[in-house]
N, C-alpha and C. Protein backbone atom coordinates (compact mmCIF):
# COMPACT_ATOMS: atom_id res chain seq x y z
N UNK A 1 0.10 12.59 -42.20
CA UNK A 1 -0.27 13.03 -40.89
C UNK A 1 0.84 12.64 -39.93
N UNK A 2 1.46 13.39 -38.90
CA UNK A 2 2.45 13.57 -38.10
C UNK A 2 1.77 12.76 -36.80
N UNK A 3 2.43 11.49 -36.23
CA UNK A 3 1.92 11.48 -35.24
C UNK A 3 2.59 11.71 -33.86
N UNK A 4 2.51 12.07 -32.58
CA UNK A 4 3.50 12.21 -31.65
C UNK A 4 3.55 10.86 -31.02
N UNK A 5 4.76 10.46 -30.20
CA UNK A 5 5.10 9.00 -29.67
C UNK A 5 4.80 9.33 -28.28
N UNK A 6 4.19 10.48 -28.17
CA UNK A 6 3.68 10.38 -26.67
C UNK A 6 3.10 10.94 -26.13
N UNK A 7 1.99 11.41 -25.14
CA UNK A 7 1.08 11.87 -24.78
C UNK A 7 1.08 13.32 -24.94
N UNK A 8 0.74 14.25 -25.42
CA UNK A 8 0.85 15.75 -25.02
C UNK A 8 0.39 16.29 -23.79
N UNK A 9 1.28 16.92 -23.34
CA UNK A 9 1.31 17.72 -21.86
C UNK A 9 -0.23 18.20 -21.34
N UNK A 10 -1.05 18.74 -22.50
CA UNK A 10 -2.25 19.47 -22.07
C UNK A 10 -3.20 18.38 -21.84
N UNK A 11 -3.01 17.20 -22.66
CA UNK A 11 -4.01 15.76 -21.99
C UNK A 11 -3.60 15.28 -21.06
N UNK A 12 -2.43 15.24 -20.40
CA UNK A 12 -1.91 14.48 -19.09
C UNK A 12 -2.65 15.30 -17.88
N UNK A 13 -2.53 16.63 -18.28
CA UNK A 13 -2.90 17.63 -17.08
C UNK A 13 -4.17 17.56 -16.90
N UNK A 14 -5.00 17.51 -17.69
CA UNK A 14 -6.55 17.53 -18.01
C UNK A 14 -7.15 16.30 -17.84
N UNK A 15 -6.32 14.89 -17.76
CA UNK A 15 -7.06 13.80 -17.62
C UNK A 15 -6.76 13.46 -16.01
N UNK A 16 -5.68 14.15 -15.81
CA UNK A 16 -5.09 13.03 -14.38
C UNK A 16 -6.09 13.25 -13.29
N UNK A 17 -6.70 14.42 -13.04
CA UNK A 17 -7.94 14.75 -11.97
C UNK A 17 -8.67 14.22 -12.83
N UNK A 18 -9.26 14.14 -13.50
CA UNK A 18 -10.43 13.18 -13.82
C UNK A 18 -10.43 11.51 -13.50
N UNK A 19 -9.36 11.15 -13.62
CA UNK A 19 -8.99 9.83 -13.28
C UNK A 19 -8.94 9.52 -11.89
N UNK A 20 -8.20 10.19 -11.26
CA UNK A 20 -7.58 10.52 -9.72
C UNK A 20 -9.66 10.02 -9.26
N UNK A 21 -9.95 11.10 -9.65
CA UNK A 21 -11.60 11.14 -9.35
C UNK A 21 -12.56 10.16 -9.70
N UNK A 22 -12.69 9.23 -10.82
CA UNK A 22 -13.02 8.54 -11.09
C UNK A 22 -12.53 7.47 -9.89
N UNK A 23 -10.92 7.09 -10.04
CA UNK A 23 -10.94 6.06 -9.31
C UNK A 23 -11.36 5.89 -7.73
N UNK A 24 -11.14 7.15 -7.44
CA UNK A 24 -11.40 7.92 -5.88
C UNK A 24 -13.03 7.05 -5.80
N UNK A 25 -13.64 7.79 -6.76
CA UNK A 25 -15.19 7.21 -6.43
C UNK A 25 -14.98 5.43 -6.42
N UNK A 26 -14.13 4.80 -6.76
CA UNK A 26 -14.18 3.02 -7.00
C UNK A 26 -14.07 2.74 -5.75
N UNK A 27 -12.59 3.24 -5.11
CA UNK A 27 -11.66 2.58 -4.35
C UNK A 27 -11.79 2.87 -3.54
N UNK A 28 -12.25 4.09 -3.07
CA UNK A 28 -11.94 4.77 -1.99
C UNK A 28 -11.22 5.31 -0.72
N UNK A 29 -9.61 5.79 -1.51
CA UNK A 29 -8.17 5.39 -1.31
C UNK A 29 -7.54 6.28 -1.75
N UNK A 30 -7.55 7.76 -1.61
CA UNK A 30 -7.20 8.65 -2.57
C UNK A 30 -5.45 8.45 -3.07
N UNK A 31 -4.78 7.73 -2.36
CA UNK A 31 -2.89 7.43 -2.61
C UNK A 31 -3.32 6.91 -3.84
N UNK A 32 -3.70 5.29 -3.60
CA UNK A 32 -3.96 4.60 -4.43
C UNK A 32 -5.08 4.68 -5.69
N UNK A 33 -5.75 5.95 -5.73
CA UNK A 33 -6.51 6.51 -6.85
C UNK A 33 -5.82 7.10 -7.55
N UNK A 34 -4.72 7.84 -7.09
CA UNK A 34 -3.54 8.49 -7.74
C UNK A 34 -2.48 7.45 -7.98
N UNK A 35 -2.32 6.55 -7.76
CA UNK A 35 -1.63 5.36 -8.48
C UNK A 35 -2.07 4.98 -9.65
N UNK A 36 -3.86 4.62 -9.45
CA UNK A 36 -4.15 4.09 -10.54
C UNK A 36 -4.23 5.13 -11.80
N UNK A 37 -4.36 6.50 -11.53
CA UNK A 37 -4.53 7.50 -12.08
C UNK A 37 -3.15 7.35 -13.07
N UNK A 38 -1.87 7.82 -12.13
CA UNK A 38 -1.00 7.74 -12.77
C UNK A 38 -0.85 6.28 -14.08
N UNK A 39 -0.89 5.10 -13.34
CA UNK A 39 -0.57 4.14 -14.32
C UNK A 39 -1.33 4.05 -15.48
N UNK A 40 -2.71 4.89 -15.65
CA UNK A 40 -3.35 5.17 -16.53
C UNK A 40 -2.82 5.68 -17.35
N UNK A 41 -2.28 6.50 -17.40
CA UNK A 41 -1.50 7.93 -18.03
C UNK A 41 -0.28 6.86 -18.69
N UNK A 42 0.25 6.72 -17.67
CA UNK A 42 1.38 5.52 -18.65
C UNK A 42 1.27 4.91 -19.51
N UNK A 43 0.05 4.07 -19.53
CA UNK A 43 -0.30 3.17 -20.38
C UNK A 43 -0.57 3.78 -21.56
N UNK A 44 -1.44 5.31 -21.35
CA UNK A 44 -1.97 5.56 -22.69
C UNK A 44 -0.46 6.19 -23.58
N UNK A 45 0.53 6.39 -21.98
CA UNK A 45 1.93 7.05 -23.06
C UNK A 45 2.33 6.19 -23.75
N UNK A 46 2.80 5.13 -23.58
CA UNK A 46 3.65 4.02 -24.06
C UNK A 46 2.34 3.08 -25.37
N UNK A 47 1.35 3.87 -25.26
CA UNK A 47 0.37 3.25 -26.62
C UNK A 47 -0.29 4.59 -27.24
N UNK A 48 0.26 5.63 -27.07
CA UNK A 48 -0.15 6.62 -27.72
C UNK A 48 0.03 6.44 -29.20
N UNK A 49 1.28 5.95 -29.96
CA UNK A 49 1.32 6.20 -30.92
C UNK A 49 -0.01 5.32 -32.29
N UNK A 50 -0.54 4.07 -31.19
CA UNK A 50 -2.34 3.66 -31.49
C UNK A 50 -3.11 4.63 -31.64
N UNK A 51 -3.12 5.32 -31.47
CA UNK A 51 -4.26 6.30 -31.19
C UNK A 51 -4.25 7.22 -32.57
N UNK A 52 -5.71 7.43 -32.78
CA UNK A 52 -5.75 8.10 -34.21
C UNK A 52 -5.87 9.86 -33.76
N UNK A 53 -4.89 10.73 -34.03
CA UNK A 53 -5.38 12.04 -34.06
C UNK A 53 -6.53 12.67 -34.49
N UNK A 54 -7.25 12.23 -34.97
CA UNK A 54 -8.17 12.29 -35.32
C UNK A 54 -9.78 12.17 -34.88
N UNK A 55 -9.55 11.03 -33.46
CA UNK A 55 -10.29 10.71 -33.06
C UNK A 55 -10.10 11.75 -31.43
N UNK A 56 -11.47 11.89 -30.78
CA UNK A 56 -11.14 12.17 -29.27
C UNK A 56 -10.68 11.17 -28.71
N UNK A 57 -10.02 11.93 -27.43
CA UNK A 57 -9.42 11.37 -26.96
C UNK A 57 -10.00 10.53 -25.53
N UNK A 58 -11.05 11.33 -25.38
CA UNK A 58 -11.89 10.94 -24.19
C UNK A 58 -12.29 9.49 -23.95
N UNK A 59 -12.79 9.15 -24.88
CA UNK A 59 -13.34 7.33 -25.31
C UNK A 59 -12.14 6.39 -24.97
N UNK A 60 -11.12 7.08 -25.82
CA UNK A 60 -10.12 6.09 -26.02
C UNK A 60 -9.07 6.12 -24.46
N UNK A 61 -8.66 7.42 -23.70
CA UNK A 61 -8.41 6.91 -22.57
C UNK A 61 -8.93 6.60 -21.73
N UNK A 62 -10.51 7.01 -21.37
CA UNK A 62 -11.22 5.85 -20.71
C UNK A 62 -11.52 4.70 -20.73
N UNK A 63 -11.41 3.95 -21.99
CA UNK A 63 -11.45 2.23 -22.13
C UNK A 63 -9.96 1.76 -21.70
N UNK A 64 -8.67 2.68 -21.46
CA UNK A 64 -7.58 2.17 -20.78
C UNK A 64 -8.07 2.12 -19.17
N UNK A 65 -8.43 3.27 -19.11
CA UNK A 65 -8.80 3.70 -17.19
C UNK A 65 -9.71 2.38 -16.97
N UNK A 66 -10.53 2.30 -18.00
CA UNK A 66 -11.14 0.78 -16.67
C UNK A 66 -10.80 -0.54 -17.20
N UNK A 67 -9.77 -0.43 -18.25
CA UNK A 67 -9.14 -1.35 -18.05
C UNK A 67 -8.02 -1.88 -17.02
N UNK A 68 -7.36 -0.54 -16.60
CA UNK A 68 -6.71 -0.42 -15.41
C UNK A 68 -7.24 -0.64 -13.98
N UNK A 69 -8.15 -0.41 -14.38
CA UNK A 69 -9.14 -1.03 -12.46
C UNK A 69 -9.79 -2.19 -12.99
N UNK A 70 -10.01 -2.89 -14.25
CA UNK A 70 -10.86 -4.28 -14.19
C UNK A 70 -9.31 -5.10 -13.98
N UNK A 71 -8.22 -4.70 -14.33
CA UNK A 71 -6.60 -5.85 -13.73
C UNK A 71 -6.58 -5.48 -12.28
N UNK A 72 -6.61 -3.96 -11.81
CA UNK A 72 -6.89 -4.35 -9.75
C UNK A 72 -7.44 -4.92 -9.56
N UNK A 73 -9.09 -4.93 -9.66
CA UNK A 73 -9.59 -5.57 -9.10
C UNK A 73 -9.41 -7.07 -9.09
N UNK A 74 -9.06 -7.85 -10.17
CA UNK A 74 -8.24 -8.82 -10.58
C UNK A 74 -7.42 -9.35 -9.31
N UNK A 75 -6.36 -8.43 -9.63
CA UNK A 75 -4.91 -8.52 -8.54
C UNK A 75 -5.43 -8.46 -7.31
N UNK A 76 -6.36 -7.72 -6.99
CA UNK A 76 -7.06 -7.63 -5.77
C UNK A 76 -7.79 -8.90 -5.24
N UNK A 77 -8.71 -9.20 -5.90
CA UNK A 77 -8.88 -10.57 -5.61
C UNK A 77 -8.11 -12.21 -5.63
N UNK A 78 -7.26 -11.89 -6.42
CA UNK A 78 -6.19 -12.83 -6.51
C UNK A 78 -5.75 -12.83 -5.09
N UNK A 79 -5.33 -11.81 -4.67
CA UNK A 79 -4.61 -11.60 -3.77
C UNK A 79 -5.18 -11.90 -2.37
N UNK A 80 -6.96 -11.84 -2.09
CA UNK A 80 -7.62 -12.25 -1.02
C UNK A 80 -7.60 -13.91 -1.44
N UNK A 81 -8.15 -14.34 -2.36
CA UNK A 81 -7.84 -15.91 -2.33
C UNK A 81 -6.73 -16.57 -1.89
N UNK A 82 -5.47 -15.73 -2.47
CA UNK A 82 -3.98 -16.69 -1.74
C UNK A 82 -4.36 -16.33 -0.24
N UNK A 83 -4.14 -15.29 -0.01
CA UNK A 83 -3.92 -14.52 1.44
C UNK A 83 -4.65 -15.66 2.45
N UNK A 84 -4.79 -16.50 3.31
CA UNK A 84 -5.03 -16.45 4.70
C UNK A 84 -5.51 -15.40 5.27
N UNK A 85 -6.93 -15.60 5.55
CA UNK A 85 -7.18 -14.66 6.56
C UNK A 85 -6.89 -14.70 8.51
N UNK A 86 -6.65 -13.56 8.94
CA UNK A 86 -6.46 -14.32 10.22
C UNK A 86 -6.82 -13.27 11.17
N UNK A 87 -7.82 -13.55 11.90
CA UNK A 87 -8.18 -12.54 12.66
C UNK A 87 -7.57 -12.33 13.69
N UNK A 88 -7.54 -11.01 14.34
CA UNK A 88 -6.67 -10.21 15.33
C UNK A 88 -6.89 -11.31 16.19
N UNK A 89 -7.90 -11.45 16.98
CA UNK A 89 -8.15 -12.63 18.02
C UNK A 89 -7.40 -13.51 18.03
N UNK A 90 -7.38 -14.48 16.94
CA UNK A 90 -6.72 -15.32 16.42
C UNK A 90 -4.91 -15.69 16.65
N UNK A 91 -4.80 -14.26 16.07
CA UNK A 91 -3.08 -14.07 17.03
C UNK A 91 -2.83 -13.45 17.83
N UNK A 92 -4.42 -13.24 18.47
CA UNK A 92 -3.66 -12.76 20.32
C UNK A 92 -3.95 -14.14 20.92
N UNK A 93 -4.16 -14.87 20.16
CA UNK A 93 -4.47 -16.69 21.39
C UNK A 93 -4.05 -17.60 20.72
N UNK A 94 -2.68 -17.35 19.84
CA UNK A 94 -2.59 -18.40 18.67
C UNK A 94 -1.69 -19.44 19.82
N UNK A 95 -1.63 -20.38 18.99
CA UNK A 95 -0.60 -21.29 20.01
C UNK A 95 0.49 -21.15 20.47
N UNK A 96 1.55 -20.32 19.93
CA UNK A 96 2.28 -19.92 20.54
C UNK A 96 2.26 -19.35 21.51
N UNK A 97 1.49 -18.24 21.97
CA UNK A 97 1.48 -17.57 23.10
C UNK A 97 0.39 -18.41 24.08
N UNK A 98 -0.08 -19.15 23.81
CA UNK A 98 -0.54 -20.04 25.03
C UNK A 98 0.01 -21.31 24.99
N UNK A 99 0.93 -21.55 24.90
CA UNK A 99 2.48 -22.74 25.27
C UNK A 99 3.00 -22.11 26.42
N UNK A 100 3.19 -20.96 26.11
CA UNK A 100 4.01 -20.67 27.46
C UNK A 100 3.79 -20.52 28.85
N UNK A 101 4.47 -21.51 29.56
CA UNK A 101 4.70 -22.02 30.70
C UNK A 101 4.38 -21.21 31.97
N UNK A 102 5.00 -19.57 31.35
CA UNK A 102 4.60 -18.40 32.17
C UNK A 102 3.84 -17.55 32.28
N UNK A 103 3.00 -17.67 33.06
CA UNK A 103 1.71 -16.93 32.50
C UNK A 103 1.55 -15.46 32.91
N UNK A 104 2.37 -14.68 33.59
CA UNK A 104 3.22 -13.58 33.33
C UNK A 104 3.67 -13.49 31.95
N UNK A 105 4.55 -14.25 31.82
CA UNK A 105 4.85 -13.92 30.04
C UNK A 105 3.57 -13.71 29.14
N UNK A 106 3.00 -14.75 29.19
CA UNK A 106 2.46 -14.94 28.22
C UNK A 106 0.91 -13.45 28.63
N UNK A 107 0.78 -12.84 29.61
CA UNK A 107 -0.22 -12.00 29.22
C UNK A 107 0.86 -10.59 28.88
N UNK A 108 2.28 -10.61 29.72
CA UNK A 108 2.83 -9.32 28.71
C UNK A 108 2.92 -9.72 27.36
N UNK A 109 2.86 -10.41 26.42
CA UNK A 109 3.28 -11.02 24.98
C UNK A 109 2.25 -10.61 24.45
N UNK A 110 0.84 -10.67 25.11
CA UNK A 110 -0.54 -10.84 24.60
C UNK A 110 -0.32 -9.21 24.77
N UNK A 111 -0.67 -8.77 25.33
CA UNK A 111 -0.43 -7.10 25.41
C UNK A 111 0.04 -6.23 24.51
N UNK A 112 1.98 -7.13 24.27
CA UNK A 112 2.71 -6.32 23.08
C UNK A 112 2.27 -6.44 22.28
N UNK A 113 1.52 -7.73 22.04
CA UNK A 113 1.45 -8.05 20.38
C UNK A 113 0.28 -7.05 20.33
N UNK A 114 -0.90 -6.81 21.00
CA UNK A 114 -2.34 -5.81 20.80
C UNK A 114 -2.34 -4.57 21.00
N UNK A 115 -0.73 -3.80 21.31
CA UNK A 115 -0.10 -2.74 21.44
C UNK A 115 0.30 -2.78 19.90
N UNK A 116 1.12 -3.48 19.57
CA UNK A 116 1.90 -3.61 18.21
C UNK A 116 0.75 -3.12 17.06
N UNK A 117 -0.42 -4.40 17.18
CA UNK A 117 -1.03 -3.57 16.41
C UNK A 117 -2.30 -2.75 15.81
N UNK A 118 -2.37 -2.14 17.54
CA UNK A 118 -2.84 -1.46 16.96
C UNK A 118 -1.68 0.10 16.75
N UNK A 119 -0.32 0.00 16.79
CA UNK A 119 0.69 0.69 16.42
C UNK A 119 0.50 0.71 14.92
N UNK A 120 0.14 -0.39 13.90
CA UNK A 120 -0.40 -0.91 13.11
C UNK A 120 -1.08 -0.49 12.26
N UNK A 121 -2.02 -0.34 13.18
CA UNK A 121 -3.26 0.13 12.61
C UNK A 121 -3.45 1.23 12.42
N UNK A 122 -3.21 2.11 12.74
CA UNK A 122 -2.89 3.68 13.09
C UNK A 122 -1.60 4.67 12.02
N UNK A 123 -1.45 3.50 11.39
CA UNK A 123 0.10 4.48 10.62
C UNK A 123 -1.16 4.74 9.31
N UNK A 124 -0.41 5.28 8.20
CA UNK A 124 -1.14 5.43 6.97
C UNK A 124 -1.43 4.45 5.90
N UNK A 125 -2.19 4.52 5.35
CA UNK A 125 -2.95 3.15 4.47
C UNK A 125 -1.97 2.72 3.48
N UNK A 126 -1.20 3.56 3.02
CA UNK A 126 0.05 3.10 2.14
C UNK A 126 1.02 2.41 2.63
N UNK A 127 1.55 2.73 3.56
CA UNK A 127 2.65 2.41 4.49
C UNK A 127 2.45 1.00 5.19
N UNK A 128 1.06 0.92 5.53
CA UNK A 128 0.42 -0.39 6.21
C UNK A 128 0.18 -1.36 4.72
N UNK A 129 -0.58 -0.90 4.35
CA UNK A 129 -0.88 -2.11 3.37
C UNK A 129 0.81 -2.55 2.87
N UNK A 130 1.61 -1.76 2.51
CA UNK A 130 2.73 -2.11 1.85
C UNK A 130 3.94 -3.44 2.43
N UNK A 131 3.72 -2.81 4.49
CA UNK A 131 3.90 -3.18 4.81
C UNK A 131 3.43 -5.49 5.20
N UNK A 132 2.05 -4.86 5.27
CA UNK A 132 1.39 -6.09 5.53
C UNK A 132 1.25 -6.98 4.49
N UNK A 133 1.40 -6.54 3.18
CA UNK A 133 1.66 -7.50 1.95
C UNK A 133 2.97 -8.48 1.93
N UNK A 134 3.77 -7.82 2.13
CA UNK A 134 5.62 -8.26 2.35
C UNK A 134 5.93 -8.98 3.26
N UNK A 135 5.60 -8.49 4.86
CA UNK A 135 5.77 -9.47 5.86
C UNK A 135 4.48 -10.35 6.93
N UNK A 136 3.45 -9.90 6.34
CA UNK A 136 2.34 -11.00 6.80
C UNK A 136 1.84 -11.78 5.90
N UNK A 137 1.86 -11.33 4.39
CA UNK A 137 1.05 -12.28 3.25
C UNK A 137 2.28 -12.97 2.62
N UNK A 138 3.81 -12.55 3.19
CA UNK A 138 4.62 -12.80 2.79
C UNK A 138 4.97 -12.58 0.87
N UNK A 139 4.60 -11.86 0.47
CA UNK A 139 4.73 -11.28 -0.97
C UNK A 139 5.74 -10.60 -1.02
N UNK A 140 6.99 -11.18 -2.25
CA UNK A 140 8.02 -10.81 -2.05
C UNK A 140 7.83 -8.94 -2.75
N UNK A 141 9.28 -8.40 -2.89
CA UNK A 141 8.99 -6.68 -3.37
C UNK A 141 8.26 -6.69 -4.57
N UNK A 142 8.58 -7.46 -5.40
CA UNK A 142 8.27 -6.80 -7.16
C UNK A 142 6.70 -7.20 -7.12
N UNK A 143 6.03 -8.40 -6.18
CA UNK A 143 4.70 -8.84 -5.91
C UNK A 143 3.85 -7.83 -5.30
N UNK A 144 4.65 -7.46 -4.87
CA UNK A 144 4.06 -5.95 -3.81
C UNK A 144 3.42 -4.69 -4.50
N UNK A 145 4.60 -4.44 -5.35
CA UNK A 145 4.71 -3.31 -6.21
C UNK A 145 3.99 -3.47 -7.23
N UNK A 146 3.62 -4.62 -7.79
CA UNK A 146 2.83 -4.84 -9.05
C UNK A 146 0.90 -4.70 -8.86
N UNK A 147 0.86 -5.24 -7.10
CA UNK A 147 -0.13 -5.19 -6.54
C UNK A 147 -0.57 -4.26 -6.48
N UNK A 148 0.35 -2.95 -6.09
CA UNK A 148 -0.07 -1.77 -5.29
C UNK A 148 0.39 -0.19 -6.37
N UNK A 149 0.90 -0.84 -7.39
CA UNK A 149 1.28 -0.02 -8.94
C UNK A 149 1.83 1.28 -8.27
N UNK A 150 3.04 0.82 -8.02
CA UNK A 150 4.08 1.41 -7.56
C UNK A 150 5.68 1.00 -8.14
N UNK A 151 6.63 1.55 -7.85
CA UNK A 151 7.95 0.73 -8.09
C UNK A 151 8.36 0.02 -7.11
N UNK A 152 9.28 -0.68 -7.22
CA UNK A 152 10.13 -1.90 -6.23
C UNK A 152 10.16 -0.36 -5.67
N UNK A 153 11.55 0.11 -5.79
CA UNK A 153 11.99 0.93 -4.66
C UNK A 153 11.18 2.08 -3.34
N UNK A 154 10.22 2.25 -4.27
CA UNK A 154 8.94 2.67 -2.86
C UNK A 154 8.48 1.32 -2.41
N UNK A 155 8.10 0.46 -2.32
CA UNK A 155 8.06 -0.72 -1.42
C UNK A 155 9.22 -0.97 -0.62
N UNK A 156 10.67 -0.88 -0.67
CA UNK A 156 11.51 -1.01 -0.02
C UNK A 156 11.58 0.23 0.93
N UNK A 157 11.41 1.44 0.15
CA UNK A 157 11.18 2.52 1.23
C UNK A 157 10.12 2.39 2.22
N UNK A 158 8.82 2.11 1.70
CA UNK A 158 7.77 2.23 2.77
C UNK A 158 7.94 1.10 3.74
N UNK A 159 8.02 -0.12 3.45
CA UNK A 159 8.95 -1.31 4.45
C UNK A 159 10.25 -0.75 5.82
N UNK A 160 10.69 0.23 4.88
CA UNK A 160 11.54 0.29 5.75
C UNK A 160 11.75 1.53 7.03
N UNK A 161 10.28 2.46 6.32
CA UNK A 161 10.49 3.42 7.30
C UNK A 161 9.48 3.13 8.05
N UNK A 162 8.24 2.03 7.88
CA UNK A 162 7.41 1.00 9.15
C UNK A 162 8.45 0.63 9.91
N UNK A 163 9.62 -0.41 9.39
CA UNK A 163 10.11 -1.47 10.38
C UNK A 163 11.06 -0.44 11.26
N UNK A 164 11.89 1.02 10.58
CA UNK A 164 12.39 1.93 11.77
C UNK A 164 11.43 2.45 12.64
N UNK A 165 10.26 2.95 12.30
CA UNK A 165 9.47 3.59 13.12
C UNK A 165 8.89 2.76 14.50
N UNK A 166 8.73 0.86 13.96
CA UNK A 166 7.92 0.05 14.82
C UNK A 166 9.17 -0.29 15.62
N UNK A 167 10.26 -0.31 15.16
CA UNK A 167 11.74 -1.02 16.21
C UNK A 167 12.01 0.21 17.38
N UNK A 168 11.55 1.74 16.61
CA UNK A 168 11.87 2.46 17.82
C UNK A 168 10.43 3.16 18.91
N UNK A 169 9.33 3.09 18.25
CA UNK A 169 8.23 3.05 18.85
C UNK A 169 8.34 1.62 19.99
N UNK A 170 8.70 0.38 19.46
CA UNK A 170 8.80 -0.81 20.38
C UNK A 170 9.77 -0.47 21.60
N UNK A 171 10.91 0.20 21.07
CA UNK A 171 11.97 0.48 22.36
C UNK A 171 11.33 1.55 23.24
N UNK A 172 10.66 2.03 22.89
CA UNK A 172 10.40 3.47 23.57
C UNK A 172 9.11 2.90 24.44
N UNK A 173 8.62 2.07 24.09
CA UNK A 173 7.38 1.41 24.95
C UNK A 173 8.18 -0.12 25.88
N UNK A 174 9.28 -0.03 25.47
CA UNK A 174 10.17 -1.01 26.55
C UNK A 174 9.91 -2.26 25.92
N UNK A 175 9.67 -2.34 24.79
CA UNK A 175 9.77 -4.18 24.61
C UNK A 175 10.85 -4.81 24.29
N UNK A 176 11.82 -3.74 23.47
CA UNK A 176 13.15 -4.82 23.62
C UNK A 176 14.11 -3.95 25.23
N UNK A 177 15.01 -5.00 24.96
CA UNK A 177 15.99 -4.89 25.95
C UNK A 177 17.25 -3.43 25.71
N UNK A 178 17.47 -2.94 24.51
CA UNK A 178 17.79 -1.79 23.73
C UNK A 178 17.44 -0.53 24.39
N UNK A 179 18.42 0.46 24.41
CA UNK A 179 17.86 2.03 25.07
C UNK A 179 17.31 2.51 24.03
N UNK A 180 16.50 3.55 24.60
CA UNK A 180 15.70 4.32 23.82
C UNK A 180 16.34 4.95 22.29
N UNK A 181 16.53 4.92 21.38
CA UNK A 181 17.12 6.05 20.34
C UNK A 181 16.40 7.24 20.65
N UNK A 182 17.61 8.32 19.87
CA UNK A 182 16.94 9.60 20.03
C UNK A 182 17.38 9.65 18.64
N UNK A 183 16.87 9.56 17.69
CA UNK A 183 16.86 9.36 16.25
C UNK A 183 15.64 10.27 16.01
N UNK A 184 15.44 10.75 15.01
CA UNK A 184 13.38 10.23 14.50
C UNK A 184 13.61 9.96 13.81
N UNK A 185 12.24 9.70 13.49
CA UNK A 185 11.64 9.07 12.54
C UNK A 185 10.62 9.83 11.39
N UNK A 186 10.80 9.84 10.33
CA UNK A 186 10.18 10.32 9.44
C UNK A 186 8.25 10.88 9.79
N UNK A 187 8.03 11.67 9.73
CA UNK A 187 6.03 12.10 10.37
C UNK A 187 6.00 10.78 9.44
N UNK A 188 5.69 10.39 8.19
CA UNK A 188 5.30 9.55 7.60
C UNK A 188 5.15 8.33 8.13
N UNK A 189 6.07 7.67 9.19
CA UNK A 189 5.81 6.58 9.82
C UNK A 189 5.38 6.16 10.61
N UNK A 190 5.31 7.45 11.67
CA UNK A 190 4.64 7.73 12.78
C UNK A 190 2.84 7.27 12.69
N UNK A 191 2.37 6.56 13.64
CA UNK A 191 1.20 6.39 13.65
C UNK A 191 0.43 7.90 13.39
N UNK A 192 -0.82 7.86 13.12
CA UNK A 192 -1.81 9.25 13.43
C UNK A 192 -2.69 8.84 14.60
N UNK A 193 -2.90 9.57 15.35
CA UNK A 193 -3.43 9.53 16.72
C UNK A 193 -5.26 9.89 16.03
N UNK A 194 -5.84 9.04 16.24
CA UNK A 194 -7.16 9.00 16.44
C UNK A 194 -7.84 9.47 17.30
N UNK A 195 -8.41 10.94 17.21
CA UNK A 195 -8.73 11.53 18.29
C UNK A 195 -9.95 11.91 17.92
C-alpha cells in the first residue's frame, strides 16, 4: 500500500471550513479560528504519513483539531496567570501621573493616555492583541507568535503597523512636538470608528 507524505488537496479544502467553524463556535474570533484552523491542517500534514489509508479521515483529524484548542486554551491560560491584570482606571491614576507637580500636566497626560486608548481599543482584534502581548505583557516575538499561532514575522508586522499608525494618529492629535506626516497608513491600522 502506497502511502502519501502529505495531506491531499481535496481534504485540506473540505476540512479547513469545517474547522474555521468549529473553532469560530469556541473562540469567538473568526482571524484567530482561521489560525487555529490552519495550524490544524499543519499538524495533520507533517503527521499524515500516521495515518492509515484505510481508515476515515474524519475521527482522526478531529482528535488533532481539539487537540489544537485543548494547547490554546492551555497557552491561554498560562498566559492570564503570568499577565498582571491592570485596569484602565488604574493607569489613568497610577502614580506616575499623580506625582506631577502640574496639575495642568497631569490632567492633559490623563486625557492622552484615555485618548490613546481608546485609539486602542478601536483598531482590530489581531493587531491589538498582538500588539498588547509584546509591549504591555511584555512577551518577547517568538512568545507572541506561539501564543497567537502565527509566525515571528507577522508579529513584527502587526507591531509595527500599530506603533506607525499610533506615532502618527498621536501627531495628528498634537501630542508630540513633531509636524503632522502626510504619509498613511495602512486601512489595517487605522482604528474602526464605532458608530
Amino acid at each position: 500500500m502506497d502511502k502519501t507524505t502529505s495531506i491531499p488537496e481535496h481534504i485540506y479544502t473540505s476540512f479547513f471550513p469545517r474547522f474555521r467553524d468549529y473553532f469560530y463556535h469556541k473562540v469567538q474570533d473568526f482571524p484567530l479560528a482561521e489560525d487555529l484552523a490552519s495550524k490544524t491542517l499543519n499538524n495533520a500534514n507533517k503527521n499524515w504519513h500516521k495515518f492509515n489509508p484505510s481508515d476515515q479521515p474524519n475521527a482522526w483529524l478531529f482528535a488533532i483539531a481539539k487537540n489544537v484548542y485543548r494547547n490554546y486554551v492551555r497557552d491561554v491560560t498560562r498566559l492570564k496567570r503570568k499577565a498582571p491584570v491592570v485596569p484602565i482606571d488604574a493607569l489613568e491614576t497610577g502614580p506616575d501621573i499623580d506625582r506631577d507637580p502640574d496639575p495642568e500636566h497631569m490632567v492633559l497626560t490623563r486625557q492622552q493616555l484615555r485618548k490613546t486608548l481608546e485609539y486602542l481599543e478601536k483598531l482590530p482584534e489581531p493587531l491589538r492583541r498582538t500588539f498588547e502581548m509584546h509591549t504591555i505583557h511584555d512577551y518577547d516575538l517568538k512568545k507572541v507568535a506561539a501564543l497567537m499561532n502565527i509566525p515571528v514575522g507577522t508579529v513584527k508586522s502587526r507591531i509595527n503597523k500599530v506603533r506607525v499608525g499610533l506615532r502618527q494618529w498621536a501627531e495628528s492629535h498634537g501630542f508630540t512636538g513633531k509636524k503632522k506626516r502626510t504619509t498613511g497608513v495602512s486601512d489595517e491600522a487605522q482604528p474602526r470608528s464605532r458608530s
